[in-house]
N, C-alpha and C. Protein backbone atom coordinates (compact mmCIF):
# COMPACT_ATOMS: atom_id res chain seq x y z
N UNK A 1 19.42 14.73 -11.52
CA UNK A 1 18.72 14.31 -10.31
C UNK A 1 17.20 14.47 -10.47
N UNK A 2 16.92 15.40 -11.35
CA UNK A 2 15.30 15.68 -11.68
C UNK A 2 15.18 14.59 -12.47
N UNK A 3 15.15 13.79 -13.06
CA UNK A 3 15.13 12.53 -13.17
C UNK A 3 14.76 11.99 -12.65
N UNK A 4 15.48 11.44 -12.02
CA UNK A 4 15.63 10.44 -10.71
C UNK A 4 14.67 10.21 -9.98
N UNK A 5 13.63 11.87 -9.10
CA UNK A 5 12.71 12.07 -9.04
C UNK A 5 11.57 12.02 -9.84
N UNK A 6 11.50 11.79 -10.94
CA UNK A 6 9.87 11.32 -11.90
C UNK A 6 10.33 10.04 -11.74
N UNK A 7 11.02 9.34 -12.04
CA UNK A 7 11.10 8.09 -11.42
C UNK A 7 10.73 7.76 -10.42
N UNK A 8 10.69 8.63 -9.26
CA UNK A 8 10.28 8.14 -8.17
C UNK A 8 9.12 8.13 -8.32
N UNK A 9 8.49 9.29 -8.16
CA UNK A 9 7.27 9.41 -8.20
C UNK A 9 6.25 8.59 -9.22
N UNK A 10 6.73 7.99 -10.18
CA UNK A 10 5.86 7.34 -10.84
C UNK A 10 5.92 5.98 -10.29
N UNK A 11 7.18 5.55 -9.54
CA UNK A 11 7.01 4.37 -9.07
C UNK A 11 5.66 4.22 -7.98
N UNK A 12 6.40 5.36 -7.12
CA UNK A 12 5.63 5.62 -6.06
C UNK A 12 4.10 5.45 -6.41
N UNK A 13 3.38 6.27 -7.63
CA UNK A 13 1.86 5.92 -7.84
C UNK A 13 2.14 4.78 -8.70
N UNK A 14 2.36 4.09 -9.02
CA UNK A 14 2.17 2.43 -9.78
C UNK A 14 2.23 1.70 -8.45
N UNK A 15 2.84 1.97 -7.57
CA UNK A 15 3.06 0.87 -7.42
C UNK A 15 1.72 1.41 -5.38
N UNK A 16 1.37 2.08 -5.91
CA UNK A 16 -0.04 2.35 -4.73
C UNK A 16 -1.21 2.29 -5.23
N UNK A 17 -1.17 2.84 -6.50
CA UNK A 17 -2.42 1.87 -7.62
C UNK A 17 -2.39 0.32 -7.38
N UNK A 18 -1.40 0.05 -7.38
CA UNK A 18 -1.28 -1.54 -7.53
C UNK A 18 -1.73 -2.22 -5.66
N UNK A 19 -1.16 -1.87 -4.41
CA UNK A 19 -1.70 -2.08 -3.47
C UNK A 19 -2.95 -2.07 -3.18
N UNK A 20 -3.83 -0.86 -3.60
CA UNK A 20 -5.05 -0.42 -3.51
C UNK A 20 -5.79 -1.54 -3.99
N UNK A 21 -5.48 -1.68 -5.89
CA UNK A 21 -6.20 -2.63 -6.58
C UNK A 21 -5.99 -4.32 -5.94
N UNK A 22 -4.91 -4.65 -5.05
CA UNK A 22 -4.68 -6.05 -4.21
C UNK A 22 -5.91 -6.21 -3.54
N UNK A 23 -5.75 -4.94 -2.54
CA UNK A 23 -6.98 -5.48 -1.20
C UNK A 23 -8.23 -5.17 -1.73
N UNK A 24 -8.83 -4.61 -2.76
CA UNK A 24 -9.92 -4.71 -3.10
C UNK A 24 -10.21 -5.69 -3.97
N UNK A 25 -9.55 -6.15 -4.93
CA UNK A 25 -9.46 -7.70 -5.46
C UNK A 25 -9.80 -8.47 -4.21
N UNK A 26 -8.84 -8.53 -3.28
CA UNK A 26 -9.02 -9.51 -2.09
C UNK A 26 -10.56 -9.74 -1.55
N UNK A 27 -10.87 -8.39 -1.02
CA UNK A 27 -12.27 -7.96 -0.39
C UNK A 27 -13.13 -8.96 -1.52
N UNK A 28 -13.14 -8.60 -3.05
CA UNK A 28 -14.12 -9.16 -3.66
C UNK A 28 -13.93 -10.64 -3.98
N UNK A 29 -12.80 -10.87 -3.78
CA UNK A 29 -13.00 -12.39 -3.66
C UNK A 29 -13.02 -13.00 -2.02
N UNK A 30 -13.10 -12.52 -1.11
CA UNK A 30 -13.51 -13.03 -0.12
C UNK A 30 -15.13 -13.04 0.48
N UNK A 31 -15.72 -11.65 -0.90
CA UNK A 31 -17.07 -11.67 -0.67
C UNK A 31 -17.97 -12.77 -1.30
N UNK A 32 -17.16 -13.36 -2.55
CA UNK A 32 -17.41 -14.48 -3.11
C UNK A 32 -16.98 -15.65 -2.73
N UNK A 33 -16.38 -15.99 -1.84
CA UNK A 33 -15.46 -16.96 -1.27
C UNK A 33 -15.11 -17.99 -1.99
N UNK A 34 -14.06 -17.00 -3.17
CA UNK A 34 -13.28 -17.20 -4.04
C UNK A 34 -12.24 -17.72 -3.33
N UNK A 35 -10.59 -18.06 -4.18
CA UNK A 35 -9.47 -18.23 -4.09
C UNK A 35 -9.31 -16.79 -3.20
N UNK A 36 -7.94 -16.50 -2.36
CA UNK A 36 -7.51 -15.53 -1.88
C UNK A 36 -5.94 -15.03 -2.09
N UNK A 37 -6.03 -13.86 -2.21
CA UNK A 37 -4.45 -13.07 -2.10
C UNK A 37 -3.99 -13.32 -0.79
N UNK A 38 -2.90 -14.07 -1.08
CA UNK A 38 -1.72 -13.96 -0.06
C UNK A 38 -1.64 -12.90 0.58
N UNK A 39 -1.76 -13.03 1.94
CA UNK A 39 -1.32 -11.89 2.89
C UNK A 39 -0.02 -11.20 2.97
N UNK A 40 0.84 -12.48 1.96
CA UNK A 40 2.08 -11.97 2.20
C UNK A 40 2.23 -11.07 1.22
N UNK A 41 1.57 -11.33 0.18
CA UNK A 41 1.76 -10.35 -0.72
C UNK A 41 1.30 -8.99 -1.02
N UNK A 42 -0.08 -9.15 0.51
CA UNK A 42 -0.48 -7.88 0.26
C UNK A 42 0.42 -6.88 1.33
N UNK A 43 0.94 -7.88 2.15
CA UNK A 43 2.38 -6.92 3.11
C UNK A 43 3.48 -6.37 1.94
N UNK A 44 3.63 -7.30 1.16
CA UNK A 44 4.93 -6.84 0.04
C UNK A 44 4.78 -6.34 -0.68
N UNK A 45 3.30 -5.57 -1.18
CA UNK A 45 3.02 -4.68 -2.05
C UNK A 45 3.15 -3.19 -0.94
N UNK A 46 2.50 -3.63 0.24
CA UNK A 46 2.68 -2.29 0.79
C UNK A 46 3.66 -1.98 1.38
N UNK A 47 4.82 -2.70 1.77
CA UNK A 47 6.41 -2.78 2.31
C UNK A 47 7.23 -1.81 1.22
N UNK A 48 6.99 -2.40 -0.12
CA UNK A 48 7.78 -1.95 -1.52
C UNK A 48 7.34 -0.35 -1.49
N UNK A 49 6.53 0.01 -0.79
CA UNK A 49 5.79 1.37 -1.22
C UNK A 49 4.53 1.71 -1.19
N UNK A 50 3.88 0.40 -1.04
CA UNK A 50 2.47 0.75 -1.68
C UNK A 50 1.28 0.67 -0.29
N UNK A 51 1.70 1.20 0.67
CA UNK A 51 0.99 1.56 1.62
C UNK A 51 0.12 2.65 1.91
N UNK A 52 0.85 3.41 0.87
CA UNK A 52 -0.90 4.70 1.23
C UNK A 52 -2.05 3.66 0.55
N UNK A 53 -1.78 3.28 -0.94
CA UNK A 53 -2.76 3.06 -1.20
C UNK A 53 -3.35 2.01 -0.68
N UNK A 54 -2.69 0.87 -0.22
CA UNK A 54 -2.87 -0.16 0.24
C UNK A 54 -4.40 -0.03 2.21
N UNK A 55 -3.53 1.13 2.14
CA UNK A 55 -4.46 1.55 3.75
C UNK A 55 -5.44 1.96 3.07
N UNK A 56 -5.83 2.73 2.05
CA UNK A 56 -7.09 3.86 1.59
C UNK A 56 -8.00 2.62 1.56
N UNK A 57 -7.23 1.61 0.60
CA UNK A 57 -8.10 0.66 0.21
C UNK A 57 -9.27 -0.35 1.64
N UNK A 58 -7.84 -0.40 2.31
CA UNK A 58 -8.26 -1.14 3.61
C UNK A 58 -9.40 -0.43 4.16
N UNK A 59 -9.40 0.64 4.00
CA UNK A 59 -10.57 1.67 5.10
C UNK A 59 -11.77 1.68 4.17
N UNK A 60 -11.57 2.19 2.44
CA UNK A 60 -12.88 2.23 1.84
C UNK A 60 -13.54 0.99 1.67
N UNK A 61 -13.13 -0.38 2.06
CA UNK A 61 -13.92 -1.32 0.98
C UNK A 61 -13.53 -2.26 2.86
N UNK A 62 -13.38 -1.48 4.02
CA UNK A 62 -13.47 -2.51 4.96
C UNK A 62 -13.17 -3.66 5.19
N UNK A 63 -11.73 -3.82 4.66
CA UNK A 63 -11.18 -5.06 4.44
C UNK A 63 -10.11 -4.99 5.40
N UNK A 64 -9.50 -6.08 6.34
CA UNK A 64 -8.45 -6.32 7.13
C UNK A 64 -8.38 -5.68 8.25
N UNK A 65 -9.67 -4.61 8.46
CA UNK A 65 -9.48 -4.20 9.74
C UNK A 65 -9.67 -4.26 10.69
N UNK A 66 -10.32 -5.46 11.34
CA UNK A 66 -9.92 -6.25 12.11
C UNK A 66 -8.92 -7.04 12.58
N UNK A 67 -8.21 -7.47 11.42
CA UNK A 67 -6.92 -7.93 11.70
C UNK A 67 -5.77 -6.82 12.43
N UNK A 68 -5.28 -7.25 13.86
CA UNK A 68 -4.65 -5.83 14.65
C UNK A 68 -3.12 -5.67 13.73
N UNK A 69 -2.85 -6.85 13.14
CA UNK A 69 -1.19 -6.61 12.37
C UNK A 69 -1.71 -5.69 10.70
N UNK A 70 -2.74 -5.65 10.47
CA UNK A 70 -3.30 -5.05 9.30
C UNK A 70 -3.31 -3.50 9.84
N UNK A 71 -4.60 -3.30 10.83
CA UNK A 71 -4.69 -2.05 11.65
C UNK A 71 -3.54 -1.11 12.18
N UNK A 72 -3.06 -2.26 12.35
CA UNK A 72 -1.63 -0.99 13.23
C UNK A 72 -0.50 -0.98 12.30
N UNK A 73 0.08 -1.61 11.29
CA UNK A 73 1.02 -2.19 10.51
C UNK A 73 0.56 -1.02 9.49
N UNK A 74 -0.55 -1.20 8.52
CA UNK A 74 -0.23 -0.33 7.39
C UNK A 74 -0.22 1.59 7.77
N UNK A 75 -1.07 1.54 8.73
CA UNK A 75 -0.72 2.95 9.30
C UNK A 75 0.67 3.19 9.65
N UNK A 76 1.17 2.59 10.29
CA UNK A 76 2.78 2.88 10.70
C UNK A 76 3.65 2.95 9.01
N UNK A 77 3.28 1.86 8.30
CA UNK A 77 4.33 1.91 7.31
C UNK A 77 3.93 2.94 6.03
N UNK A 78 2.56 3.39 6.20
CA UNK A 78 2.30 4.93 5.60
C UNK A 78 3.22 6.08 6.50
N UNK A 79 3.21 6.13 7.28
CA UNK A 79 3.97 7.09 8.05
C UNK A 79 5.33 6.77 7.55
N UNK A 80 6.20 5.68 7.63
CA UNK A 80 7.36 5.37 7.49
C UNK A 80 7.77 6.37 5.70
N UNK A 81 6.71 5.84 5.17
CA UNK A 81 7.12 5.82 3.75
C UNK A 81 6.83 7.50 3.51
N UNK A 82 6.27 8.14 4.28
CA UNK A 82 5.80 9.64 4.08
C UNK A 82 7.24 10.08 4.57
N UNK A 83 7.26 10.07 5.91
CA UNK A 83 8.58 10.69 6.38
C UNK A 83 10.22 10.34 4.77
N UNK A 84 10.19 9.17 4.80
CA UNK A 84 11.30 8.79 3.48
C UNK A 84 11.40 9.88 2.13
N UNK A 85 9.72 9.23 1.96
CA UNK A 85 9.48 10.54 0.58
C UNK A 85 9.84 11.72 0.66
N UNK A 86 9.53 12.57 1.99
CA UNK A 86 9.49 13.95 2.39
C UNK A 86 11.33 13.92 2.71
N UNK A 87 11.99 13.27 3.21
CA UNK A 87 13.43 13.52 3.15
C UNK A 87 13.96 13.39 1.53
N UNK A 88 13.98 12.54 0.78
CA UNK A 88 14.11 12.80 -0.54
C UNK A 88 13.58 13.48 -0.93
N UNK A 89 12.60 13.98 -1.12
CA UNK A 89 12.48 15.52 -1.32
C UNK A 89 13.52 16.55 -1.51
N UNK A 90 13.63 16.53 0.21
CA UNK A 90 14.41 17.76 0.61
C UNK A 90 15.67 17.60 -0.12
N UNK A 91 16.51 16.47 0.30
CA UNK A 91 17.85 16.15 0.26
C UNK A 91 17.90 15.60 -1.07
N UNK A 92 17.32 15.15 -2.18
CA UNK A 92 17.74 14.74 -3.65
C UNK A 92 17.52 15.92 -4.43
């Protein structure tokens, strides 16, 4: 089962590295008014997991927060994904 858990956990940071690095990609190509990342994809990076990083990103580089489904959405699904982690924890 200790296994199982480094598995997690490495998913868990790949794959919040990887959210983080979305919306700041995004930010810099919207400062260039470049091509853009799919919104959907920046929901499905942070749905899969990747919502802490995905929010850090949102707050340091001031991206999406204006948008109220951005604002209220990745905070809730950081919470979601904390409470999950913290029961696997306990219980795996």
């Amino acid at each position: 089962m200790e296994s199982f858990m480094n598995v997690v956990y490495v998913y868990v940071l790949i794959i919040n590295i990887i959210g983080f690095s979305l919306m700041r990609s995004d930010k810099k190509k919207a400062q260039r008014q470049e091509y853009r990342i799919k919104e959907r994809t920046l929901w499905t990076a942070a749905i899969i997991g990747g919502s802490i990083g995905s929010y850090i990103a949102m707050k340091v580089y001031r991206h999406k927060t204006k948008h109220r489904l951005f604002a209220m959405g990745f905070p809730f699904l950081v919470i979601v994904h904390s409470v999950l982690f913290i029961w696997m924890i306990q219980h795996l």
